[in-house]
C-alpha atoms as a PDB file:
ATOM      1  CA  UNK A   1       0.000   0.000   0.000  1.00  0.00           C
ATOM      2  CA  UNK A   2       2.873   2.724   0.869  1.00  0.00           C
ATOM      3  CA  UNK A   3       4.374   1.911  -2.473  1.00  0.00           C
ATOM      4  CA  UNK A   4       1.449   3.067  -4.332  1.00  0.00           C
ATOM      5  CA  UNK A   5       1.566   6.195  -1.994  1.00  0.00           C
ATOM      6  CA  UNK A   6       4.519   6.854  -3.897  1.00  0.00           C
ATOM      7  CA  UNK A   7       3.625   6.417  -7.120  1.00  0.00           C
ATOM      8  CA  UNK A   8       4.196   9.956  -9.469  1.00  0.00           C
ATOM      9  CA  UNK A   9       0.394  10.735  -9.648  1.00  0.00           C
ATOM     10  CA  UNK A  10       0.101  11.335  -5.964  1.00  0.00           C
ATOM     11  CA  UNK A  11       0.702  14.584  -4.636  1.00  0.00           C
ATOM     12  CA  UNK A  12       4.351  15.805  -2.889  1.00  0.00           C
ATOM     13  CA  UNK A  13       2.624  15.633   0.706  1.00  0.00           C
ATOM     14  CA  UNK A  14       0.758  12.215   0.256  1.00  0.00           C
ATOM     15  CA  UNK A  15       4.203  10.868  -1.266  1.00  0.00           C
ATOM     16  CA  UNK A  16       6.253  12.371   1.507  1.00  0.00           C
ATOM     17  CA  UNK A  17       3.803  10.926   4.114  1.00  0.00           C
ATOM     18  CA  UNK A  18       4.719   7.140   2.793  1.00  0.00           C
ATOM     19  CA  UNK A  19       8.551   8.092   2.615  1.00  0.00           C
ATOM     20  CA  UNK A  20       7.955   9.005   6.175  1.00  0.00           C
ATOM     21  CA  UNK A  21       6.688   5.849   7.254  1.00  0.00           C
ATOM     22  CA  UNK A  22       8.802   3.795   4.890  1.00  0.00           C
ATOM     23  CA  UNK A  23      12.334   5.354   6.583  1.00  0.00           C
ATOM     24  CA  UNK A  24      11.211   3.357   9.571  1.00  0.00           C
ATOM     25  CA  UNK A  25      10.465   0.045   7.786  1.00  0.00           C
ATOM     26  CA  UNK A  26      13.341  -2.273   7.676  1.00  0.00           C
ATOM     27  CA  UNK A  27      11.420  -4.864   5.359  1.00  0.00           C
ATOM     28  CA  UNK A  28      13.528  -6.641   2.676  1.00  0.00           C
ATOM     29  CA  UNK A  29      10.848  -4.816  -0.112  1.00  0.00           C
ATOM     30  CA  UNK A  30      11.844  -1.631   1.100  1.00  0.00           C
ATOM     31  CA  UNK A  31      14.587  -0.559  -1.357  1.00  0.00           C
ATOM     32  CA  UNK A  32      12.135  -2.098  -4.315  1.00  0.00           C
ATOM     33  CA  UNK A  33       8.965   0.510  -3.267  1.00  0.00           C
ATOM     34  CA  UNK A  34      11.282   3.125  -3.074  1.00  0.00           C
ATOM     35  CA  UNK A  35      12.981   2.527  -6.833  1.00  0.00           C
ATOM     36  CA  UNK A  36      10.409   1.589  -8.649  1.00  0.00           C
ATOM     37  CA  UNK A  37       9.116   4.625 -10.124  1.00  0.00           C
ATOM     38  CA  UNK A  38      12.454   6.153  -9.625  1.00  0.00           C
ATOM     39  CA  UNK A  39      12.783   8.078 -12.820  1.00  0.00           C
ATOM     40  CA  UNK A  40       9.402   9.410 -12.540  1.00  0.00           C
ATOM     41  CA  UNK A  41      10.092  10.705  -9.202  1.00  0.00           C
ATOM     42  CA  UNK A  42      10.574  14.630  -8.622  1.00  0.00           C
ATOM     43  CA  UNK A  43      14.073  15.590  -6.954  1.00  0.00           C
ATOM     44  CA  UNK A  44      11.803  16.764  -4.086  1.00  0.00           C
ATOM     45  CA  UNK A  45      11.554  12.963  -3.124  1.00  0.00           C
ATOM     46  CA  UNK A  46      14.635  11.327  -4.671  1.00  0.00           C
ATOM     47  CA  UNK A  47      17.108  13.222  -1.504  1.00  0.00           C
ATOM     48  CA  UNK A  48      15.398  11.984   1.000  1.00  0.00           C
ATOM     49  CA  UNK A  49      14.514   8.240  -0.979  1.00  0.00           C
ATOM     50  CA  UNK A  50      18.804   8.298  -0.649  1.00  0.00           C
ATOM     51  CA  UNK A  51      18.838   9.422   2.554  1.00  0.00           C
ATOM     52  CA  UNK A  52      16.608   6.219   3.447  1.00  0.00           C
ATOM     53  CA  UNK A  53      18.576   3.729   1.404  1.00  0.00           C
ATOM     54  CA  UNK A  54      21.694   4.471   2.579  1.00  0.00           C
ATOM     55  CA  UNK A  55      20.311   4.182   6.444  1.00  0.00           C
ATOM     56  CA  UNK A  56      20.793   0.634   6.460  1.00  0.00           C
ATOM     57  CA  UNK A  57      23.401  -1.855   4.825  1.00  0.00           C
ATOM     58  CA  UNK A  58      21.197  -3.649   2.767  1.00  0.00           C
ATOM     59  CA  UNK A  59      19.055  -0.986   1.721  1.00  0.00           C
ATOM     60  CA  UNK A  60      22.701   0.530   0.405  1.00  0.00           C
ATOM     61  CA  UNK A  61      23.588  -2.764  -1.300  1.00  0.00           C
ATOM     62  CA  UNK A  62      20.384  -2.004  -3.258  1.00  0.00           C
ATOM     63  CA  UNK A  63      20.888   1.450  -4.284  1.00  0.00           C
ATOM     64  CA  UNK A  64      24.439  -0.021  -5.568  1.00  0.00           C
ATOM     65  CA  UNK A  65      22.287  -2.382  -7.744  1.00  0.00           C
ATOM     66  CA  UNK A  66      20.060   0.181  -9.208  1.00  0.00           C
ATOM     67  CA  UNK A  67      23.448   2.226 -10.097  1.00  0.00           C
ATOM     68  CA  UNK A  68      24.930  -0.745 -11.682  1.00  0.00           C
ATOM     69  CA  UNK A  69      21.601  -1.200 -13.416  1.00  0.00           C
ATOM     70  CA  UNK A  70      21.057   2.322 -14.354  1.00  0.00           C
ATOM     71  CA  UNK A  71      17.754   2.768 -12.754  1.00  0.00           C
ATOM     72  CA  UNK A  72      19.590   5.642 -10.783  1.00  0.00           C
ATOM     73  CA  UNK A  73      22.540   7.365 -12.543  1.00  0.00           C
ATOM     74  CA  UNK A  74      25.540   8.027 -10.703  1.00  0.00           C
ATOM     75  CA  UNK A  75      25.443  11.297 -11.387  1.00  0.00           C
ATOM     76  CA  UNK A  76      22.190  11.630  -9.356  1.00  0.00           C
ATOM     77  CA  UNK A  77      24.123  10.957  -6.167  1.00  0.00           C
ATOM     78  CA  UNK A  78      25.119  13.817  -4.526  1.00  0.00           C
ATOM     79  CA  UNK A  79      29.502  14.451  -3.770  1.00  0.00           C
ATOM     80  CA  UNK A  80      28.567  14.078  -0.137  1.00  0.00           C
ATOM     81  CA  UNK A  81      26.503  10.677  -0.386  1.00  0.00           C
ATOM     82  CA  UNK A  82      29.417   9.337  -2.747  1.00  0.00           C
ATOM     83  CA  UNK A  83      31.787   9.983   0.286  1.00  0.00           C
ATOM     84  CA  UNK A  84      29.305   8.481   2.679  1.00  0.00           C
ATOM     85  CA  UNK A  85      29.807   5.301   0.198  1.00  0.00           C
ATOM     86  CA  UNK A  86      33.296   5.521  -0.560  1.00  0.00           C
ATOM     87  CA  UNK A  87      33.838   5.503   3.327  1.00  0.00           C
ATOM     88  CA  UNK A  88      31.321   3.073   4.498  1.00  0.00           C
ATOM     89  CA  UNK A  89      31.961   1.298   7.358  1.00  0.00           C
ATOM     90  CA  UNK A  90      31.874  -2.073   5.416  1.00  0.00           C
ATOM     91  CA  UNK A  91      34.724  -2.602   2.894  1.00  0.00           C
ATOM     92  CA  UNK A  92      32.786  -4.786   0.780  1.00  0.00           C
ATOM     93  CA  UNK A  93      30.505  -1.596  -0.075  1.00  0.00           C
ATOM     94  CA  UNK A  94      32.993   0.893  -0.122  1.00  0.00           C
ATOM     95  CA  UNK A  95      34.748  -1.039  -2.829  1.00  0.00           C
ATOM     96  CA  UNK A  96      31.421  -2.018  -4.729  1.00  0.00           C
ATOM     97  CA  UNK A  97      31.126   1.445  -4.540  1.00  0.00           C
ATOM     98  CA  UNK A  98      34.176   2.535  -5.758  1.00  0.00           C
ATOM     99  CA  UNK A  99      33.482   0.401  -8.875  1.00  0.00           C
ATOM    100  CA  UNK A 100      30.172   1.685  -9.349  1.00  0.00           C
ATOM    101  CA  UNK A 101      30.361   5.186  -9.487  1.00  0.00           C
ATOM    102  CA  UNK A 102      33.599   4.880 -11.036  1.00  0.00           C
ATOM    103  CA  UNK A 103      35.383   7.681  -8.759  1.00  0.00           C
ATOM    104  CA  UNK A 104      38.792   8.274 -10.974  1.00  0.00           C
ATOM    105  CA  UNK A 105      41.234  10.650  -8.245  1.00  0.00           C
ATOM    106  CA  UNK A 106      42.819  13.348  -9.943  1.00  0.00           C
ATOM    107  CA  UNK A 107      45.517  14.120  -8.159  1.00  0.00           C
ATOM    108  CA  UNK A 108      46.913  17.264  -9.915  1.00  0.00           C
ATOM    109  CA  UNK A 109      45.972  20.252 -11.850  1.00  0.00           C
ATOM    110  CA  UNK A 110      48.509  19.029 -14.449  1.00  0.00           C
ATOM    111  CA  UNK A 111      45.670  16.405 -15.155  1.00  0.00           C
ATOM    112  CA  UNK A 112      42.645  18.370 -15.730  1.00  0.00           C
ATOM    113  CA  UNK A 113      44.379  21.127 -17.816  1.00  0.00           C
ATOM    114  CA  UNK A 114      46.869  20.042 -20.372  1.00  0.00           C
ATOM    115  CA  UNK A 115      50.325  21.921 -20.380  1.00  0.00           C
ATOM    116  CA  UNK A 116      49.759  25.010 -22.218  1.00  0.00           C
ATOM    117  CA  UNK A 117      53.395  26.228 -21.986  1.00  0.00           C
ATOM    118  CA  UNK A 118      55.687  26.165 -24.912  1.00  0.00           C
ATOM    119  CA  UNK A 119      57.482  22.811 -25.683  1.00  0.00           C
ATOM    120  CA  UNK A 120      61.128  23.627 -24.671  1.00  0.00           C
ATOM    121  CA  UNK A 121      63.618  24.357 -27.904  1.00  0.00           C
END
C-alpha cells in the first residue's frame, strides 16, 4: 500500500507521508517501493529516498544495484553521499562502490588542464 503512496500521480505531501513511514520500515521490499518509479520521481523525493537507502546496509547494497543497473545514474548521487559510500563502514561496499560510481582521483591540476606552456627548444 505505501508503495502506491509513492507512485508519481500522488501529490508531494501524500508521497512524503509514505517516505515518512517507509524510513522506519526495515522490510527486505523496502529498497524495491522506493525505486520503482524512480525516474518518474521529482528531486523533491529522490534526496530523501537516498537518505533512506543508505540508512541501512542492505538498503545501500540495493541502491548499488540500481546504479549498476542504471535505474539511478551516478550522477544523481550527490559528492557528499558518494563519500558516505566511498567511506562506508563495510569494505565490501565501499569497494562495490568505488566500482560503481567509477570515482577516478585526480591528483593534480597538471591532469585536468593540459600543459599550455611552450614545448622547450
Amino acid at each position: 500500500m505505501l508503495g502506491n503512496l509513492l507512485k508519481p500521480d500522488n501529490d508531494l505531501p501524500m508521497q512524503k507521508a509514505a517516505l515518512q513511514t517507509l524510513k522506519y520500515n526495515s522490510s527486505c521490499e523496502v529498497p524495491g517501493l522506493l525505486l520503482a518509479d524512480w525516474k518518474q520521481l521529482s528531486p523533491a523525493l529522490r534526496a530523501p529516498i537516498l537518505e533512506i537507502l543508505l540508512s541501512r546496509e542492505e538498503f545501500t547494497r540495493a541502491l548499488l544495484d540500481a546504479v549498476r543497473s542504471r535505474t539511478v545514474q551516478a550522477s544523481e548521487i550527490s559528492a557528499a553521499n558518494r563519500q558516505r559510500l566511498l567511506k562506508h563502514p563495510n569494505p565490501a561496499i565501499q569497494k562495490e562502490a568505488a566500482a560503481v560510481l567509477k570515482t577516478g582521483v585526480i591528483h593534480s591540476r597538471a591532469e585536468v588542464w593540459p600543459d599550455t606552456r611552450a614545448p622547450p627548444r
